[in-house]
C-alpha atoms as a PDB file:
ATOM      1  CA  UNK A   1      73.735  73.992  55.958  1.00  0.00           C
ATOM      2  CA  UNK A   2      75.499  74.650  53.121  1.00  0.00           C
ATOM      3  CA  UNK A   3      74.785  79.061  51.908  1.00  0.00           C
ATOM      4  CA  UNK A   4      77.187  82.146  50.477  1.00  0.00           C
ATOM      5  CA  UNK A   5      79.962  83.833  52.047  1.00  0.00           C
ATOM      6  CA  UNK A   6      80.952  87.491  51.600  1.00  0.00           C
ATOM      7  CA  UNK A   7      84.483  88.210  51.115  1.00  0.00           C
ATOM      8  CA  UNK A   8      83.613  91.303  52.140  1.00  0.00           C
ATOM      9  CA  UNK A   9      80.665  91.987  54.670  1.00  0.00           C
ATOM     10  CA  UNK A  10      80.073  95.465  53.925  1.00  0.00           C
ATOM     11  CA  UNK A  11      79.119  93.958  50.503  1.00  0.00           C
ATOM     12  CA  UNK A  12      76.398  91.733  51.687  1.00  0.00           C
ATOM     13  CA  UNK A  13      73.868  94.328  51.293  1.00  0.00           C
ATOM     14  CA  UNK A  14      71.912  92.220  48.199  1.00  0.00           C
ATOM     15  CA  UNK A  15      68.190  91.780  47.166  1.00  0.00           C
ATOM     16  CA  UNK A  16      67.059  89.414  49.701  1.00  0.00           C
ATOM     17  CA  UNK A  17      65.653  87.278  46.514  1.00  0.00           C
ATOM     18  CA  UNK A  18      68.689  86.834  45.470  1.00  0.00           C
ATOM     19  CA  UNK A  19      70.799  85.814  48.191  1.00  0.00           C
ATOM     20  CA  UNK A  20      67.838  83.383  48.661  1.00  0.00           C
ATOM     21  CA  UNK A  21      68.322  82.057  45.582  1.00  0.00           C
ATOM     22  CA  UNK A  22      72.511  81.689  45.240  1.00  0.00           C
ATOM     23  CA  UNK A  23      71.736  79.573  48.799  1.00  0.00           C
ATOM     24  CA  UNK A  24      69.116  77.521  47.401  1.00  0.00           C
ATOM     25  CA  UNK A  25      71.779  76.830  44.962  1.00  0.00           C
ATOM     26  CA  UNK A  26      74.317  76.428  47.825  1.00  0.00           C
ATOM     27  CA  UNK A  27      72.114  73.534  49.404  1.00  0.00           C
ATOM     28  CA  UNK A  28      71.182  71.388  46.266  1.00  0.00           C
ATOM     29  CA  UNK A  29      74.630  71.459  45.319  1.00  0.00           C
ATOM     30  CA  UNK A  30      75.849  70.819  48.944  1.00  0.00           C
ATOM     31  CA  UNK A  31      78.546  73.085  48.819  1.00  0.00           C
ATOM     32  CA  UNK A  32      79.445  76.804  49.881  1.00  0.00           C
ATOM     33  CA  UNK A  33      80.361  79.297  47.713  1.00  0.00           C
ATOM     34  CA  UNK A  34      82.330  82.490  48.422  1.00  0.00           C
ATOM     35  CA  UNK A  35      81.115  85.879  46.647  1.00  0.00           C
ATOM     36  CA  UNK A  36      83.693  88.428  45.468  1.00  0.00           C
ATOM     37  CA  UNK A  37      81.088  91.153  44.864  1.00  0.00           C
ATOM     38  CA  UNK A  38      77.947  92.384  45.644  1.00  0.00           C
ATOM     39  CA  UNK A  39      76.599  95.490  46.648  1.00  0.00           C
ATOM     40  CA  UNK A  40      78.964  98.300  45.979  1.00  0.00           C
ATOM     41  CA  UNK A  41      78.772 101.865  46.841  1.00  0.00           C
ATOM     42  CA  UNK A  42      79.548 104.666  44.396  1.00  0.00           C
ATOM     43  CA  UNK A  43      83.839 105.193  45.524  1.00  0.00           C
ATOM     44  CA  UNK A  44      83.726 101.127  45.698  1.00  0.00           C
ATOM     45  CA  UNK A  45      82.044 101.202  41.836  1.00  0.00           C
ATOM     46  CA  UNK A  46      85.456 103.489  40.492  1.00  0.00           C
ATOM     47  CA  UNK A  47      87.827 101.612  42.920  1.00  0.00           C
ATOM     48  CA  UNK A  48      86.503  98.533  40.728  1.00  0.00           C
ATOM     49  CA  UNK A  49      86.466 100.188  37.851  1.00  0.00           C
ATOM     50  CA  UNK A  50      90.451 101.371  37.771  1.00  0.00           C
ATOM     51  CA  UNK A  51      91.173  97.658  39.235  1.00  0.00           C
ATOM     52  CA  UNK A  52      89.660  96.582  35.658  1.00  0.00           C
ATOM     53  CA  UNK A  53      91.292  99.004  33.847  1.00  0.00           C
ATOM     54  CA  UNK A  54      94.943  97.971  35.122  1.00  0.00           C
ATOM     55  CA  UNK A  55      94.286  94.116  34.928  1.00  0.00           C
ATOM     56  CA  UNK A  56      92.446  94.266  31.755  1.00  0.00           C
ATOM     57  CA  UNK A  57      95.493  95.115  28.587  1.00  0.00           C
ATOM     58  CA  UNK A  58      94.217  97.196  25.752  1.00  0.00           C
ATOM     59  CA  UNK A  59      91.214  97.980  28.281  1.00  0.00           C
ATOM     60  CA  UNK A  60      89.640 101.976  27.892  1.00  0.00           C
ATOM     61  CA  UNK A  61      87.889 104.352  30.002  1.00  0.00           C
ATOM     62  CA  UNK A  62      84.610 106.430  29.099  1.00  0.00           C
ATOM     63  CA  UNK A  63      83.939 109.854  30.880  1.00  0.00           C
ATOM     64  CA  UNK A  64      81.188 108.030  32.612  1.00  0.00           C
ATOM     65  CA  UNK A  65      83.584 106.042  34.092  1.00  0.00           C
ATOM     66  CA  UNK A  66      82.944 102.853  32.287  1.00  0.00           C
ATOM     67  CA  UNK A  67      85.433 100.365  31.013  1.00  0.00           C
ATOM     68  CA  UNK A  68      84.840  98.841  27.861  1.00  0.00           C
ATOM     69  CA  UNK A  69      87.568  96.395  25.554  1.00  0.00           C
ATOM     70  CA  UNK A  70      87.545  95.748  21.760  1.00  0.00           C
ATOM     71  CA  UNK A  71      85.724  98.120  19.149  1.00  0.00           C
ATOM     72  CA  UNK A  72      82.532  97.807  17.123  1.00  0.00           C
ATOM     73  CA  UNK A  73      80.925  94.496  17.099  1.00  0.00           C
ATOM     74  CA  UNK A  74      83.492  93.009  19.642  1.00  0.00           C
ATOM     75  CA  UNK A  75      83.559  95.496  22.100  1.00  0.00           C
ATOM     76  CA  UNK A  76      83.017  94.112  25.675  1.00  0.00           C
ATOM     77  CA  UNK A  77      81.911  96.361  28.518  1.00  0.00           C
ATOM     78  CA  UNK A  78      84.390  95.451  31.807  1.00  0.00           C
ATOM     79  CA  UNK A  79      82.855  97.688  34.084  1.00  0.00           C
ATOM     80  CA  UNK A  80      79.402 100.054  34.057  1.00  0.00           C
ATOM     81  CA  UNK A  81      79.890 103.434  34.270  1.00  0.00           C
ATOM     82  CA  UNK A  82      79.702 105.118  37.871  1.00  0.00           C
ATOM     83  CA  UNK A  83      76.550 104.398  39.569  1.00  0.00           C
ATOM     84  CA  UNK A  84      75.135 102.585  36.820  1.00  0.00           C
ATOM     85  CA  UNK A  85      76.334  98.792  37.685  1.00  0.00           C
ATOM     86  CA  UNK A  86      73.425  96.054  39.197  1.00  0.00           C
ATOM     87  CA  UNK A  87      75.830  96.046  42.323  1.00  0.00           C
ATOM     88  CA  UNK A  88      75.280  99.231  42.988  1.00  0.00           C
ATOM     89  CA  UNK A  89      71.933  98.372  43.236  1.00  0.00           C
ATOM     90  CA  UNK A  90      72.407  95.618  44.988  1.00  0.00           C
ATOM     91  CA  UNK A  91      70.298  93.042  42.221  1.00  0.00           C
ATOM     92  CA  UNK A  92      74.534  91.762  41.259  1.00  0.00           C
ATOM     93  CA  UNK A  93      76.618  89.202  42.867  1.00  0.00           C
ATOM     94  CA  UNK A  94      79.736  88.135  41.647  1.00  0.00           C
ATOM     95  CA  UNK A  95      80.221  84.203  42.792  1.00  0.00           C
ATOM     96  CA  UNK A  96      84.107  82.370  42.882  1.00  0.00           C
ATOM     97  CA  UNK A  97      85.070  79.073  42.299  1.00  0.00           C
ATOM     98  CA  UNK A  98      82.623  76.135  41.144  1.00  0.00           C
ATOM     99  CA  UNK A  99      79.457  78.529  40.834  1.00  0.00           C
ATOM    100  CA  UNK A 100      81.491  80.316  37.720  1.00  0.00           C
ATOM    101  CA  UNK A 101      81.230  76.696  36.172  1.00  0.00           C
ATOM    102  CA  UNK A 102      77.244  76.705  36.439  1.00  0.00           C
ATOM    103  CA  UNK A 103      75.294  77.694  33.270  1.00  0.00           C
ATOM    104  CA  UNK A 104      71.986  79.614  33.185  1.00  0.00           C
ATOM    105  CA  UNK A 105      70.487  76.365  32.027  1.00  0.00           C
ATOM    106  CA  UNK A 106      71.312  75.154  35.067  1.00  0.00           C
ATOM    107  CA  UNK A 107      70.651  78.201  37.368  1.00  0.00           C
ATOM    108  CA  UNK A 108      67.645  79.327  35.685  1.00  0.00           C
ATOM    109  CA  UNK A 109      65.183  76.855  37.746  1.00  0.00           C
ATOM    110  CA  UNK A 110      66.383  78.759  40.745  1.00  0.00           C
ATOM    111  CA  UNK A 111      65.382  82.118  39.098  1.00  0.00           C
ATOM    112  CA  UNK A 112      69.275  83.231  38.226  1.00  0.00           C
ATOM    113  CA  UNK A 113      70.844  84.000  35.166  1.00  0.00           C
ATOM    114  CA  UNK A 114      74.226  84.609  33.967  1.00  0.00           C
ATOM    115  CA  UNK A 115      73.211  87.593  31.903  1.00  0.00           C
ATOM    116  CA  UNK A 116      76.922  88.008  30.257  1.00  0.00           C
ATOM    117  CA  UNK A 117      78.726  84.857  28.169  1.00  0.00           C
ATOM    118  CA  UNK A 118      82.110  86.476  29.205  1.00  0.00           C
ATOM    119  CA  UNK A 119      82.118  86.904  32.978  1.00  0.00           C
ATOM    120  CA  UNK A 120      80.929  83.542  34.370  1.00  0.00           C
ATOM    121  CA  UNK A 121      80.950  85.128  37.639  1.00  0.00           C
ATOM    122  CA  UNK A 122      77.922  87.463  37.467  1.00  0.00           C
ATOM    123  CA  UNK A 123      74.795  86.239  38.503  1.00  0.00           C
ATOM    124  CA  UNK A 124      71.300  87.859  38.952  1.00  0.00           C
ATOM    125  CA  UNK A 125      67.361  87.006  38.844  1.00  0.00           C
ATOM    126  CA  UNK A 126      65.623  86.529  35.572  1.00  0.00           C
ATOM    127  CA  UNK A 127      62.922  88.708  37.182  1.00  0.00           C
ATOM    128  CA  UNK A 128      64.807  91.741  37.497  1.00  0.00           C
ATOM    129  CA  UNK A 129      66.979  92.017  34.495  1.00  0.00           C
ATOM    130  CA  UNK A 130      66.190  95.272  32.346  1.00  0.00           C
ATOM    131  CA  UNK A 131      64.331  97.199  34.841  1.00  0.00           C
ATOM    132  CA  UNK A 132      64.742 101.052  34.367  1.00  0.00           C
ATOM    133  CA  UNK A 133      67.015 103.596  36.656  1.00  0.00           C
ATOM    134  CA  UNK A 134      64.139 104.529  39.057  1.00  0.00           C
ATOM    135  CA  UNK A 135      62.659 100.990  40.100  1.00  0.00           C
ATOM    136  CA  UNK A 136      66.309  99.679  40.780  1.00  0.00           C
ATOM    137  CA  UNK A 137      66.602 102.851  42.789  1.00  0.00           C
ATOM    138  CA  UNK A 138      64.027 101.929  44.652  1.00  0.00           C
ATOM    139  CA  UNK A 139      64.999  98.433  44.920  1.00  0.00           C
ATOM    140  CA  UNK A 140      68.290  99.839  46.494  1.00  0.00           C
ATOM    141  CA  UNK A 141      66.987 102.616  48.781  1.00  0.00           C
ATOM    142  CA  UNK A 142      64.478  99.995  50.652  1.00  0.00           C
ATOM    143  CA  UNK A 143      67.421  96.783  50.792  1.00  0.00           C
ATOM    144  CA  UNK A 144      70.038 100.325  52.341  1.00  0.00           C
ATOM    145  CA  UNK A 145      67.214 101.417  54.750  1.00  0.00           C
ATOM    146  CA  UNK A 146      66.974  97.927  56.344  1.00  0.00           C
ATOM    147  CA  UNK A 147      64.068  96.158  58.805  1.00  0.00           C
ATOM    148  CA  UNK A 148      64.443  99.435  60.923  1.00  0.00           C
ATOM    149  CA  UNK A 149      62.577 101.612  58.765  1.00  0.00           C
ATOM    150  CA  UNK A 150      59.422 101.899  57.726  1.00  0.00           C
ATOM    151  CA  UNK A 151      58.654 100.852  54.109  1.00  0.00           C
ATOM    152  CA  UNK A 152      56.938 102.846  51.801  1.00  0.00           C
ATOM    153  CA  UNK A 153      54.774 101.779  48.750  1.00  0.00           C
ATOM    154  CA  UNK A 154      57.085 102.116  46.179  1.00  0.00           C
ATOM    155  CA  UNK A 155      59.741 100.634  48.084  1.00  0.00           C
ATOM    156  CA  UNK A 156      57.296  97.543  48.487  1.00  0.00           C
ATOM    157  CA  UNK A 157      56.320  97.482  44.887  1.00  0.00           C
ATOM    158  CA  UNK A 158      60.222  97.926  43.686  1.00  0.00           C
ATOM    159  CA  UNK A 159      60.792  94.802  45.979  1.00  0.00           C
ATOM    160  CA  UNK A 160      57.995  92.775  45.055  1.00  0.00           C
ATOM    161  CA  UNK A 161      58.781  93.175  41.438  1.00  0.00           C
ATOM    162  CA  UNK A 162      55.729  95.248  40.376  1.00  0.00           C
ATOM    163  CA  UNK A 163      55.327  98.581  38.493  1.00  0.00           C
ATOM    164  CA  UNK A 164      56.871 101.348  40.758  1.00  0.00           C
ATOM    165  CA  UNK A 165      54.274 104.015  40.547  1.00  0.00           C
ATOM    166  CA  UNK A 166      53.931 104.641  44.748  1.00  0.00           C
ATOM    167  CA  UNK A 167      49.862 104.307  44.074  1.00  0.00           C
ATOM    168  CA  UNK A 168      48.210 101.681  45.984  1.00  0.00           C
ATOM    169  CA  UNK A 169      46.488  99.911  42.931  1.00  0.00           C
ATOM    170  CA  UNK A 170      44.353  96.425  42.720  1.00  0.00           C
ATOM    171  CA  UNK A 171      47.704  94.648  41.954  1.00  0.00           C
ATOM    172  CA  UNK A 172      49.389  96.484  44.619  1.00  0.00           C
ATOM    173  CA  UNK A 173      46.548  95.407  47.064  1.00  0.00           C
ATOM    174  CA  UNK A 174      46.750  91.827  46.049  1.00  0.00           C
ATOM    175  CA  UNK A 175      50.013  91.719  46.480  1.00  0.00           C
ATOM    176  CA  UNK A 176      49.873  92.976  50.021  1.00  0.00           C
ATOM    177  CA  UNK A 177      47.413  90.611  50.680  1.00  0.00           C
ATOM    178  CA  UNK A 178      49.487  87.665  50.003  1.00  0.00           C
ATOM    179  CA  UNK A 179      52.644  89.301  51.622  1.00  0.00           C
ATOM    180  CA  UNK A 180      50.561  89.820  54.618  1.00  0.00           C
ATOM    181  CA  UNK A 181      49.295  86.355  54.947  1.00  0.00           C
ATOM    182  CA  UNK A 182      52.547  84.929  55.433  1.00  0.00           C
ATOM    183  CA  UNK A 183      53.791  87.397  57.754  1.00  0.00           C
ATOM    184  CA  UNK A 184      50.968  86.294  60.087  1.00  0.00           C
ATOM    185  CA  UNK A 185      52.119  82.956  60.176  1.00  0.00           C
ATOM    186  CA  UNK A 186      55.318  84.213  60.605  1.00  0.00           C
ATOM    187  CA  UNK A 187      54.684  85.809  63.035  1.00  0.00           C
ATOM    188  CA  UNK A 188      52.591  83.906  65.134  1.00  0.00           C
ATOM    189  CA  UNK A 189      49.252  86.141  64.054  1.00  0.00           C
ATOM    190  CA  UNK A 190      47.243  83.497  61.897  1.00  0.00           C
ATOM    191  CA  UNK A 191      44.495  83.188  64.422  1.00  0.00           C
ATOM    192  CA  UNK A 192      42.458  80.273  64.197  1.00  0.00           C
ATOM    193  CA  UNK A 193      39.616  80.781  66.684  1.00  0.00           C
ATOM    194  CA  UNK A 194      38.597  83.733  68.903  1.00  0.00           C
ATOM    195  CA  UNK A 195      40.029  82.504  72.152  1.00  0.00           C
ATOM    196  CA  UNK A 196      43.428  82.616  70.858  1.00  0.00           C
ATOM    197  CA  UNK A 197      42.861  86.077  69.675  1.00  0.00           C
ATOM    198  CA  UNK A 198      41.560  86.819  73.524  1.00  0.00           C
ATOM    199  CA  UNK A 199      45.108  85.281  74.808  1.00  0.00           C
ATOM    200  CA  UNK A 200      47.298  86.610  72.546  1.00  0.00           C
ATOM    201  CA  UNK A 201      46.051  90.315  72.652  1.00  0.00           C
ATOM    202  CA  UNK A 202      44.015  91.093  76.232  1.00  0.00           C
ATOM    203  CA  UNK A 203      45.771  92.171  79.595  1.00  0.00           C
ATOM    204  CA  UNK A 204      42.977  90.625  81.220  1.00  0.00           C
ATOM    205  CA  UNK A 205      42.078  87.613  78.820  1.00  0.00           C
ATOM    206  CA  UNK A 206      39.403  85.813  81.621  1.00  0.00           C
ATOM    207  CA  UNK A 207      37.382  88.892  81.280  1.00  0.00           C
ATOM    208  CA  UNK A 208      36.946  88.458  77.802  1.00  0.00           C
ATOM    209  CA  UNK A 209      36.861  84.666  77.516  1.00  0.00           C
ATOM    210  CA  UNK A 210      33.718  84.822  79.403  1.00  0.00           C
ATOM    211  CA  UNK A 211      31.909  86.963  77.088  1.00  0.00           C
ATOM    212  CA  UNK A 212      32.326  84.691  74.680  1.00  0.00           C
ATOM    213  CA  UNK A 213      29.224  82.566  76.268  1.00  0.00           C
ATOM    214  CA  UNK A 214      27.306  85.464  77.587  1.00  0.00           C
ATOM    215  CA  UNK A 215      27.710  88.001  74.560  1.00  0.00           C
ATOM    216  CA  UNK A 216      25.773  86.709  71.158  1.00  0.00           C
ATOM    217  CA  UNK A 217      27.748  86.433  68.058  1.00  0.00           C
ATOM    218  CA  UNK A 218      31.040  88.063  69.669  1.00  0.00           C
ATOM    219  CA  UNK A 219      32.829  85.258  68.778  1.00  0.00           C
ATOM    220  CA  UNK A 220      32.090  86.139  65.204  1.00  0.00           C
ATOM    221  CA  UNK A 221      32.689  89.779  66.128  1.00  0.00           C
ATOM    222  CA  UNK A 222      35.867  88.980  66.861  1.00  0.00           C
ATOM    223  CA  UNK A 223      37.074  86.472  63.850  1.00  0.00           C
ATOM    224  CA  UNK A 224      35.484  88.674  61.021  1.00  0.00           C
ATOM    225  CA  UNK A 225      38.627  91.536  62.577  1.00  0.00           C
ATOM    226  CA  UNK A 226      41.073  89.203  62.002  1.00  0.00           C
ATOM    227  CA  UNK A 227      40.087  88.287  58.867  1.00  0.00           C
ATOM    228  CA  UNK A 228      39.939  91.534  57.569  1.00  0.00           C
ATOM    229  CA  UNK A 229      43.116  92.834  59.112  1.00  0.00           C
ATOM    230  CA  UNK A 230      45.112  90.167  58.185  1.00  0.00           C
ATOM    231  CA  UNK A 231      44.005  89.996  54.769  1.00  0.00           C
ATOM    232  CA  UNK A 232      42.134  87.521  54.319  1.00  0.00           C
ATOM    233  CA  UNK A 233      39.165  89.056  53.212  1.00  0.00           C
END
């Protein structure tokens, strides 16, 4: 199956949205497509960042340690200033070869824009362009942490591209809901009846199985838990 390489691994560290959505590009244009750049860490940001600077005649430095070319109207930024850059939040990949040659008309029913007419090569989702400093903090913090960790609500709102305010609100809720529900069939946990909840959960599942005939309305007992801990009530 046809999906993105990393020219450098340590780089692959992207918003799992994303890299979704350069593969779902990948496999409807049945080729594979190598990416130069995507998460960077702060010393890999200014390692770009002079790289630009010596390739780039004419090119300038900021004290924030972005590169820009051309003045006034004309002026291009090369690189963001330290930090600063979407692939240093990991919501930036930079893509080689035939993807440079795709336009957002083209990549925009897949969610992805080019978001700059002069580098070809950067790509992102519509849905996160112009967030502020804090929610692509966020965004970065929970893709660093990994499935390890525990996630907190912030972290879940960054990455489910709602208002990062850490309170669990109705939207928040909903959200969670619908997250939840496919986890469980994910996962195996979308029970359908109470004697698969019995199987799948009791050391001693006969025991229970029984009770089913002799105890009245257990069965429902049991199905109205799973519907409310998995969300779908």
């Amino acid at each position: 199956m046809c999906h993105v390489k990393f020219k450098y691994p340590e780089q692959a560290c992207v918003h799992p949205k994303l890299l979704s959505a350069i593969n779902q590009v990948c496999r409807a244009y049945g080729k594979d497509a190598l990416c130069t750049g995507g998460y960077r860490s702060l010393e890999c940001q200014k390692t770009t960042a002079r790289i630009v600077l010596e390739k780039n005649k004419g090119s300038y430095q900021l004290n924030d340690g972005s590169v820009y070319i051309g003045t006034g109207s004309s002026r291009k930024c090369l690189s963001a200033a330290y930090g600063k850059s979407n692939h240093c939040f990991g919501l930036a990949m930079d893509m080689d070869g035939w993807f440079e040659a795709l336009e957002n008309k083209e990549l925009s029913g897949y969610g992805l824009i080019k978001p700059l007419d002069y580098e070809p090569w950067h790509v992102q989702l519509i849905e996160l362009t112009g967030l502020s400093e804090d929610r692509k903090a966020a965004i970065r913090d929970s893709i660093l942490k990994g499935e390890a960790f525990d996630m907190t609500i912030r972290e879940f709102q960054a990455l489910t591209a709602l208002n990062v305010d850490g309170i669990p609100g109705p939207k928040t809720q909903k959200k969670a809901r619908e997250v939840l529900l496919v986890c469980q069939k994910i996962l195996g946990n979308d029970f359908k009846s109470p004697q698969e909840v019995i199987a799948a959960t009791q050391k001693n599942p006969e025991l229970w199985l029984a009770k089913l005939k002799e105890v009245k309305y257990f069965d429902s007992f049991i199905l109205n838990i799973v519907k409310k801990m998995s969300g779908r009530e």
